[in-house]
Protein backbone atom coordinates (compact mmCIF):
# COMPACT_ATOMS: atom_id res chain seq x y z
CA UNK A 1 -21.09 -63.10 -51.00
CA UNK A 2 -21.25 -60.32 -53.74
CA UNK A 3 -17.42 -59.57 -54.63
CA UNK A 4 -18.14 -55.93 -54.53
CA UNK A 5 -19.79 -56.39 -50.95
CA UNK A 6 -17.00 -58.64 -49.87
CA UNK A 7 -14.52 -55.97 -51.00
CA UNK A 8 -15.99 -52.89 -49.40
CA UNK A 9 -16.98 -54.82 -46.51
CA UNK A 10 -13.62 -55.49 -45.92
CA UNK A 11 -12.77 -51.75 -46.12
CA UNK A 12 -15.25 -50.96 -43.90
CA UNK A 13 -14.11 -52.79 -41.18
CA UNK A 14 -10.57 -51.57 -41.23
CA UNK A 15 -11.26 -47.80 -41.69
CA UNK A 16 -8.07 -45.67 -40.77
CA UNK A 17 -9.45 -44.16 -37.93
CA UNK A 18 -7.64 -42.22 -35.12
CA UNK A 19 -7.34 -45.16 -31.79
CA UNK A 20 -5.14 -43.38 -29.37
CA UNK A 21 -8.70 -42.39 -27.35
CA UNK A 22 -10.95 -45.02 -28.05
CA UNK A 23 -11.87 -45.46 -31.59
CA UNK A 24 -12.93 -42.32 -33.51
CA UNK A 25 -16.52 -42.79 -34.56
CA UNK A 26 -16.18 -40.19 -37.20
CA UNK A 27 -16.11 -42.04 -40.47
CA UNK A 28 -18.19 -44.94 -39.52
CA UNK A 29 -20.42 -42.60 -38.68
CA UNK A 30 -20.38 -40.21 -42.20
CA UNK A 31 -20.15 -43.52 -44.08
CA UNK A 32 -23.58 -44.30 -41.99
CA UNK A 33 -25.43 -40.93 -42.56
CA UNK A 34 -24.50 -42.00 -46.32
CA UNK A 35 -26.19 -45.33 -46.80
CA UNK A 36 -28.83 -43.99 -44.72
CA UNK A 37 -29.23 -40.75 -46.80
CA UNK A 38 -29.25 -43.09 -50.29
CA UNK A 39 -31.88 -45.52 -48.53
CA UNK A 40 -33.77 -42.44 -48.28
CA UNK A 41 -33.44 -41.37 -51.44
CA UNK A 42 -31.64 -38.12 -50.44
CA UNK A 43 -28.51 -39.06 -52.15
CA UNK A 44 -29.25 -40.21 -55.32
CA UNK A 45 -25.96 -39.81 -57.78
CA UNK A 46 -22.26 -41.00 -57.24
CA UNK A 47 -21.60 -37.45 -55.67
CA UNK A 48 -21.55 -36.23 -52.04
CA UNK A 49 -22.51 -32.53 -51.07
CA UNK A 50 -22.07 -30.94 -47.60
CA UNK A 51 -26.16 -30.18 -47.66
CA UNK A 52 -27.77 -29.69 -44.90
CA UNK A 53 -29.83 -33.03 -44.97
CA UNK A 54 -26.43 -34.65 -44.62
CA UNK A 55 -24.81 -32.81 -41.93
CA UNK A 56 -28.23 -33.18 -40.26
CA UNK A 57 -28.01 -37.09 -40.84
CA UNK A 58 -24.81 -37.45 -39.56
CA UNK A 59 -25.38 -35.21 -35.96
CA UNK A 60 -28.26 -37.50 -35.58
CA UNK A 61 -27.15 -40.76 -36.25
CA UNK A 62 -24.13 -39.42 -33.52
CA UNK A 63 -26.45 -38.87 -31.28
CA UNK A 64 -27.53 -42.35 -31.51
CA UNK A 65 -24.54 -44.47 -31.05
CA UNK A 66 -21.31 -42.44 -30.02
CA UNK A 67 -20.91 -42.41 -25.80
CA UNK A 68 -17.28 -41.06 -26.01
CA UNK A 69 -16.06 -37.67 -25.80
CA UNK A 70 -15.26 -37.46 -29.24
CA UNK A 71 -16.29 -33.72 -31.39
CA UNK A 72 -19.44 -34.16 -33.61
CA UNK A 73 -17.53 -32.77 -36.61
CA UNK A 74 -18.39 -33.76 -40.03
CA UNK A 75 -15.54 -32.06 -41.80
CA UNK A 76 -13.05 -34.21 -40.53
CA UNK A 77 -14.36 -37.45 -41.83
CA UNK A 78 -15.43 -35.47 -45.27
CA UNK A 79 -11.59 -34.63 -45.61
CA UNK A 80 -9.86 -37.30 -44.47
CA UNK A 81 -11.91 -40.04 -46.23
CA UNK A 82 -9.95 -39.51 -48.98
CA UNK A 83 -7.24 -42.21 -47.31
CA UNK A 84 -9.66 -45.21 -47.74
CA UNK A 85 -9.19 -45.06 -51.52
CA UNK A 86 -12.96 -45.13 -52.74
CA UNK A 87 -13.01 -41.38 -51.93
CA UNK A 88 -11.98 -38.69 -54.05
CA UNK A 89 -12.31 -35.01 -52.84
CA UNK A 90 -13.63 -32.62 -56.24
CA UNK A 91 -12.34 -29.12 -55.68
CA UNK A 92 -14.02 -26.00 -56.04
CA UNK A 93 -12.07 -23.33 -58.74
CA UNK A 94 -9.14 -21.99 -57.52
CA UNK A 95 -8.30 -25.33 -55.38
CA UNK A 96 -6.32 -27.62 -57.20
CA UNK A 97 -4.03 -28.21 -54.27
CA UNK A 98 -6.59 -29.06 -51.57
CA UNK A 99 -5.46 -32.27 -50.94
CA UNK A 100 -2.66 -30.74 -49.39
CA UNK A 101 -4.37 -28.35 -47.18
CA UNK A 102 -4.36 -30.94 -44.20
CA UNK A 103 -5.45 -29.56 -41.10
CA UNK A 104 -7.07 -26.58 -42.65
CA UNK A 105 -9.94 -28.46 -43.86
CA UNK A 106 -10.82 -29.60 -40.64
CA UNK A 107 -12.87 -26.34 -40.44
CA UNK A 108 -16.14 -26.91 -41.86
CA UNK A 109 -16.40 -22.93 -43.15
CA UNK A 110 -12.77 -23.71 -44.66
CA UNK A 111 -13.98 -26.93 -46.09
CA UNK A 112 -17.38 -26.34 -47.91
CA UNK A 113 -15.67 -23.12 -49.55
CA UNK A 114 -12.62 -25.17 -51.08
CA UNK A 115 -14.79 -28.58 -51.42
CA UNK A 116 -17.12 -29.00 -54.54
CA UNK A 117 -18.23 -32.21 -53.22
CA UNK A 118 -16.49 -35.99 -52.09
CA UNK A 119 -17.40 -38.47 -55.42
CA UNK A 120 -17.35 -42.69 -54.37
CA UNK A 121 -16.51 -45.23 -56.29
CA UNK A 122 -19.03 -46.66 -59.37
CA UNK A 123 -19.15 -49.91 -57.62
CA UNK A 124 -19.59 -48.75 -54.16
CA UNK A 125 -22.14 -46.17 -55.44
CA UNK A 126 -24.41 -49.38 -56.53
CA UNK A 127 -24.11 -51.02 -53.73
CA UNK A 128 -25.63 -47.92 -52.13
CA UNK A 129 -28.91 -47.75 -54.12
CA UNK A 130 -29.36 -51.72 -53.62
CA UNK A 131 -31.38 -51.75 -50.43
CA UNK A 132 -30.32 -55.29 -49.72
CA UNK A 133 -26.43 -54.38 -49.80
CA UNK A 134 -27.04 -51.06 -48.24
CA UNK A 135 -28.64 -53.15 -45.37
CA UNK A 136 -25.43 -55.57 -45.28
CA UNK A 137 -22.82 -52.48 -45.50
CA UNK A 138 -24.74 -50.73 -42.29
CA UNK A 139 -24.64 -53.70 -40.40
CA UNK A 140 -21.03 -54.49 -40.99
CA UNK A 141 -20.36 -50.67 -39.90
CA UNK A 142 -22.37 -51.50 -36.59
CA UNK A 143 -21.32 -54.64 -35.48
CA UNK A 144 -17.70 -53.67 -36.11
CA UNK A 145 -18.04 -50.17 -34.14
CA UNK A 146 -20.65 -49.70 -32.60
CA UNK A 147 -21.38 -53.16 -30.93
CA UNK A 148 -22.73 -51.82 -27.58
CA UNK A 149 -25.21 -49.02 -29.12
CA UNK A 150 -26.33 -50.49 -32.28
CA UNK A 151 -29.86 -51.22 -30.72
CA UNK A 152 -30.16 -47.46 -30.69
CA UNK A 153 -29.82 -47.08 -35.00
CA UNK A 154 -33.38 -46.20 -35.54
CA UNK A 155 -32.92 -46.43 -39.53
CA UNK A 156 -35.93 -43.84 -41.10
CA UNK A 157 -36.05 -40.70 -41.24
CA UNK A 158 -32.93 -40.07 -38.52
CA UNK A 159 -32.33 -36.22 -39.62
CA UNK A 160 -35.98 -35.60 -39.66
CA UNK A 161 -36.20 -34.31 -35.86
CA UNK A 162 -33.51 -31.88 -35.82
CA UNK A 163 -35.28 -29.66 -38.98
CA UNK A 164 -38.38 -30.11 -36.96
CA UNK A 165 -36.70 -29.10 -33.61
CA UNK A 166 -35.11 -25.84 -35.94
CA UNK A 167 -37.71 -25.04 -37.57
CA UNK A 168 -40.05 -24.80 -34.55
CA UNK A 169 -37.36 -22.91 -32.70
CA UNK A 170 -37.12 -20.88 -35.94
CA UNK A 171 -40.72 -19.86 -36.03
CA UNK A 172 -41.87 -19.87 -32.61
CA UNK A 173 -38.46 -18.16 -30.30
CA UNK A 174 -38.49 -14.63 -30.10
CA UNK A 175 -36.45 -13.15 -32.73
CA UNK A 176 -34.13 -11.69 -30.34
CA UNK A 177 -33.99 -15.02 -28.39
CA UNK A 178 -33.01 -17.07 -31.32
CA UNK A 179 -30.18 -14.04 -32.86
CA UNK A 180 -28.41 -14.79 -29.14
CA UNK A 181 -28.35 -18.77 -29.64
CA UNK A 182 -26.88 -18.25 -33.34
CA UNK A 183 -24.51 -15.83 -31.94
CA UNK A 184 -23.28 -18.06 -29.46
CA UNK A 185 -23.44 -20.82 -31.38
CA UNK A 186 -20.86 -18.71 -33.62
CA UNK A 187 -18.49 -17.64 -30.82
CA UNK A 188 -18.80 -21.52 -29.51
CA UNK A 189 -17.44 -22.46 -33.41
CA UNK A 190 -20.67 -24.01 -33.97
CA UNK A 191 -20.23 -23.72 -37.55
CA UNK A 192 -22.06 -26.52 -38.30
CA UNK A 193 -24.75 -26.00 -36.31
CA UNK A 194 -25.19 -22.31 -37.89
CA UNK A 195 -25.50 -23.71 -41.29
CA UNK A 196 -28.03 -25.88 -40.22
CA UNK A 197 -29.73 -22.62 -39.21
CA UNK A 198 -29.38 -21.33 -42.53
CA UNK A 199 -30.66 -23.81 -44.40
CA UNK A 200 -34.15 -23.50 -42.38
CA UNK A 201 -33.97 -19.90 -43.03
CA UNK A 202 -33.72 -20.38 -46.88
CA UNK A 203 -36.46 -22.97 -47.07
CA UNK A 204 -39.01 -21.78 -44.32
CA UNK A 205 -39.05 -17.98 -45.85
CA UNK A 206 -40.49 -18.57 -48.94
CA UNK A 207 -43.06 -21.25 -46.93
CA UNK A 208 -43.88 -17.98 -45.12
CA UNK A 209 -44.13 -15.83 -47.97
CA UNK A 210 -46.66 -18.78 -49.63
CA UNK A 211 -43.60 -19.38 -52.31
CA UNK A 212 -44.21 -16.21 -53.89
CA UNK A 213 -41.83 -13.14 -54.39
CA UNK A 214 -43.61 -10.63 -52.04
CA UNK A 215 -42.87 -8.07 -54.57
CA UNK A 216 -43.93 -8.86 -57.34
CA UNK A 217 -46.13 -12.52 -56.96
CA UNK A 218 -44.09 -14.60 -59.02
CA UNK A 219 -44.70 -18.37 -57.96
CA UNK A 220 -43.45 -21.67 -59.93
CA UNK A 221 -44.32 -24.79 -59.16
CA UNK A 222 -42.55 -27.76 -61.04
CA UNK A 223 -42.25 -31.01 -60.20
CA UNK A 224 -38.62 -30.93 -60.44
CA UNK A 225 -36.65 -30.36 -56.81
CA UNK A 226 -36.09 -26.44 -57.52
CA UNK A 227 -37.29 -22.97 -55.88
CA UNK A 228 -37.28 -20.04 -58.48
CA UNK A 229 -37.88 -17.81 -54.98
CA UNK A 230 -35.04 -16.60 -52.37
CA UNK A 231 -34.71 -16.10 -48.95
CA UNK A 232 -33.43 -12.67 -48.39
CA UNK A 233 -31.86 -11.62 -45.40
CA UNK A 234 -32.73 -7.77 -44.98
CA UNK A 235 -29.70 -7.22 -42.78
CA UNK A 236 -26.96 -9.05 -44.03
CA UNK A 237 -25.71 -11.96 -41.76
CA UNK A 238 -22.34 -11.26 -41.96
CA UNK A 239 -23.76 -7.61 -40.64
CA UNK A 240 -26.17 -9.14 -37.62
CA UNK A 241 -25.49 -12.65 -37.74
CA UNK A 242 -29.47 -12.64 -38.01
CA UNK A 243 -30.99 -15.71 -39.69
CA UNK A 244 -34.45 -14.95 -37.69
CA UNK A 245 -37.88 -14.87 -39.40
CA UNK A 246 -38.07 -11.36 -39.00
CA UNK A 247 -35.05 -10.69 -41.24
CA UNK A 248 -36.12 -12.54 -44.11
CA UNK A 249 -38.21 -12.04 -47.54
CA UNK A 250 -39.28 -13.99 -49.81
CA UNK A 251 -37.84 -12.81 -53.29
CA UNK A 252 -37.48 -13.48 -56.90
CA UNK A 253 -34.25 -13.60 -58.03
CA UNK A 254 -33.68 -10.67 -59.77
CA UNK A 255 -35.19 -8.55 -57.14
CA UNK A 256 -33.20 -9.87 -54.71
CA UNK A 257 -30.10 -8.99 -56.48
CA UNK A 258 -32.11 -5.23 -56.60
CA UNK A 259 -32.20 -5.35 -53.03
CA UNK A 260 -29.00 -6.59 -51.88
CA UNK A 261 -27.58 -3.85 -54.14
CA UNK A 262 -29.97 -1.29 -52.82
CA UNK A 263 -31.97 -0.51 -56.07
CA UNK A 264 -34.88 -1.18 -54.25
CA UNK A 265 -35.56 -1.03 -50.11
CA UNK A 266 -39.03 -1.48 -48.42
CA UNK A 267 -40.25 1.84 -46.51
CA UNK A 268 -41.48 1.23 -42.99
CA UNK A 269 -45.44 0.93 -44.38
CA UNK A 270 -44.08 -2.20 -46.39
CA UNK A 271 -44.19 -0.17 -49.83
CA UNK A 272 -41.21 -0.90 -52.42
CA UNK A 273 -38.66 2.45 -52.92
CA UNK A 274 -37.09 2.37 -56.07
CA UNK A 275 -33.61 4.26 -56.60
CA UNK A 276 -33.45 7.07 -59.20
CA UNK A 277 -29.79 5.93 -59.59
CA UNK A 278 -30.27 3.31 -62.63
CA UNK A 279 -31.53 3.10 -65.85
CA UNK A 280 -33.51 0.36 -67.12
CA UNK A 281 -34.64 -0.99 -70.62
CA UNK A 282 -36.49 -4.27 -71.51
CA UNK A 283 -39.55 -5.76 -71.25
CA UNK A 284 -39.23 -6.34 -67.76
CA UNK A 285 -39.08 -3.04 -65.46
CA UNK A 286 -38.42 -2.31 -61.57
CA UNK A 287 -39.82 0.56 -61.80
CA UNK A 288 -43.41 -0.67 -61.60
CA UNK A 289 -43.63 -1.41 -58.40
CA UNK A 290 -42.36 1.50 -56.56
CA UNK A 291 -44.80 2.03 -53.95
CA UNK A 292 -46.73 -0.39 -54.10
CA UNK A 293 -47.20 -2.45 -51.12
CA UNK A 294 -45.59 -6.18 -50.25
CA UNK A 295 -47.43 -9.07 -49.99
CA UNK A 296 -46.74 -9.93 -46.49
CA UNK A 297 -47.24 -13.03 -44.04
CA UNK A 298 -50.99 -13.87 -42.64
CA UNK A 299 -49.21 -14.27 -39.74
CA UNK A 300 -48.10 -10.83 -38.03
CA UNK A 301 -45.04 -12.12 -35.82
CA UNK A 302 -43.43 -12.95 -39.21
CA UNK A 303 -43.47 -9.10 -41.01
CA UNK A 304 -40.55 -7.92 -41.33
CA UNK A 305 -38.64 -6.26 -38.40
CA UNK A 306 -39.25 -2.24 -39.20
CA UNK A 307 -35.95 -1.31 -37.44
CA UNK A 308 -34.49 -4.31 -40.12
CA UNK A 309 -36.23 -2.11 -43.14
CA UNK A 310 -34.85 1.28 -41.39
CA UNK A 311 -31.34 -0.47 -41.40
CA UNK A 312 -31.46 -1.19 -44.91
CA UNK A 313 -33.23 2.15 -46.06
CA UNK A 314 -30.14 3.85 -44.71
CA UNK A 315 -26.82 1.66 -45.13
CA UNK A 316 -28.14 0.14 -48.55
CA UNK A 317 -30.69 1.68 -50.64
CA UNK A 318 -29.02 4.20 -53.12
C-alpha cells in the first residue's frame, strides 16, 4: 500500500470523535463530503471553504448514512478537525486567537465570520485528486463507521438534490410562504440551512434577471468561474429576513453599492430615481439612467415586490 494511504488511512480510522452516545458521525462524515466534493471537482486546491456546495454535500451525505440522533452540524467537525493534525484552521483578520475560541465556534454564524477557511495537508491533498486513493480513503471511512448504511453512499452528484429541492421551493412557494420557512428556520437556529437559502438567492437572481444588471444591461460572460452581476436584496435581510425572489435584483456592482446606499431606488413603475445628494465626475455617470425603466423578468411572479420598492423609496433612498 501507498505510504501516504497507509498513513492517513490509519488516521482515518481512529478519528477523535465524541463515543459517550454512539459514535459521532460528524467528522467521518465532513471528511466524506470532502473526497466526494474533490471527486467532483468542486474542491480543487489544498484549501477548504464553508461554501454552500459543501455544507450542501455534507447534509446530504448525512442523510444517507447517520440513523442516530446526532445534530447535522457542520461547524463542529470544521472546528474541531483541527485535533487530527492534518488540519489547520486559517483565520480571518482580527482572529489570531481562534484556536482558542472552543465552544464558540460551534456556531456556524460564529464560525464562517472568524474562519477564512480549514487548509489539509500537501500529501493528503494528493491523495484527494487521485481518484483511485480517493476511492480507498471513502471506503476505509465507511467500513470503519458506517458499516450498516454504507449501501446507501450513492457517490455522484450527492448535494445536487437539495439546490434543486431550494431552488424549486425558491421559485415556485409564494413569497410570503417561503419568508415564514426562513424565519422559522432562523428562530429554530437553522443557520445552516438559511445560508443554504442564500446562496440560491445570490445565484438564481441574476438567472432571473438573464445575468444582466437590470439597470443598466451590463452582462460578462468568461469562461472563468466568476459573476460580474449581484443579487440585491431590496429590503435588507437583516431588516425582513427576506431572501424571496421578489426581494431581489439583479445588479452590477457599482449600482448595487448606489442602491444599498440609497443613491438610487426604483419608483413603483420600475423607473430608476436618482438622488440629488451626490456629485459625480468620470466617464462613467449614474445619472443617466434616472427614469428610465428596469429591465425586468419575462416572468411576472418574479418583479419586484412594489411594497419592497415603497420600503426602500422611504427608509433608503436619499
Amino acid at each position: 500500500m501507498n505510504p501516504s494511504i497507509a498513513k492517513y488511512s490509519k488516521k482515518f480510522q481512529k478519528l477523535r470523535v465524541d463515543r459517550s452516545h454512539g459514535i459521532a458521525p460528524h467528522k467521518p462524515i465532513l471528511l466524506l463530503a470532502i473526497l466526494q466534493s474533490y471527486d467532483e471537482g468542486t474542491i480543487k486546491g489544498d484549501r477548504i471553504y464553508l461554501s454552500p456546495e459543501l455544507v450542501a454535500m455534507f447534509k446530504s451525505i448525512w442523510s444517507q448514512l447517520v440513523t442516530t440522533n446526532h445534530d447535522c452540524r457542520i461547524s463542529y467537525p470544521f472546528f474541531y478537525m483541527k485535533s487530527e493534525g492534518f488540519w489547520r484552521l486559517i483565520p480571518k483578520k482580527g482572529f489570531g486567537e481562534i484556536e482558542k475560541m472552543g465552544s464558540l465556534m460551534k456556531s456556524f454564524s460564529s464560525l464562517s465570520a472568524a474562519v477564512a477557511y480549514a487548509q489539509i495537508d500537501q500529501s493528503l491533498y494528493e491523495l484527494c485528486l487521485n481518484s483511485k486513493s480517493n476511492q480507498t480513503l471513502k471506503q476505509q471511512l465507511l467500513d470503519e463507521y458506517f458499516p450498516v448504511t454504507k449501501h446507501r453512499f450513492s457517490g455522484g452528484n450527492t448535494s445536487g438534490s437539495i439546490f434543486k429541492d431550494l431552488e424549486g421551493k425558491f421559485l415556485n412557494e409564494p413569497p410570503a410562504e417561503y419568508q415564514r420557512q426562513t424565519k422559522l428556520l432562523l428562530e429554530d437556529n437553522e443557520e445552516e440551512e438559511v445560508f443554504l437559502r442564500g446562496s440560491v438567492f445570490k445565484r438564481e437572481i441574476p438567472k432571473i434577471y438573464d445575468s444582466r444588471c437590470c439597470i443598466s444591461g451590463l452582462r460578462v460572460d468568461s469562461i472563468h468561474n466568476f459573476s460580474m452581476i449581484d443579487a440585491c436584496h431590496i429590503v435588507p435581510f437583516s431588516e425582513s429576513y427576506d431572501d424571496t425572489v421578489t426581494n431581489g435584483l439583479a445588479l452590477c456592482p457599482n449600482l448595487h453599492r448606489a442602491f444599498d446606499r440609497g443613491l438610487i431606488s426604483i419608483a413603483l413603475d420600475y423607473r430608476v430615481c436618482v438622488s440629488d445628494s451626490f456629485v459625480e465626475e468620470g466617464d462613467y455617470s449614474i445619472r443617466q439612467y434616472d427614469g428610465q425603466k428596469i429591465n425586468l423578468p419575462s416572468n411576472q411572479s418574479y418583479w419586484a415586490n412594489q411594497k419592497n420598492l415603497e420600503w426602500h423609496k422611504q427608509y433608503v433612498f436619499k
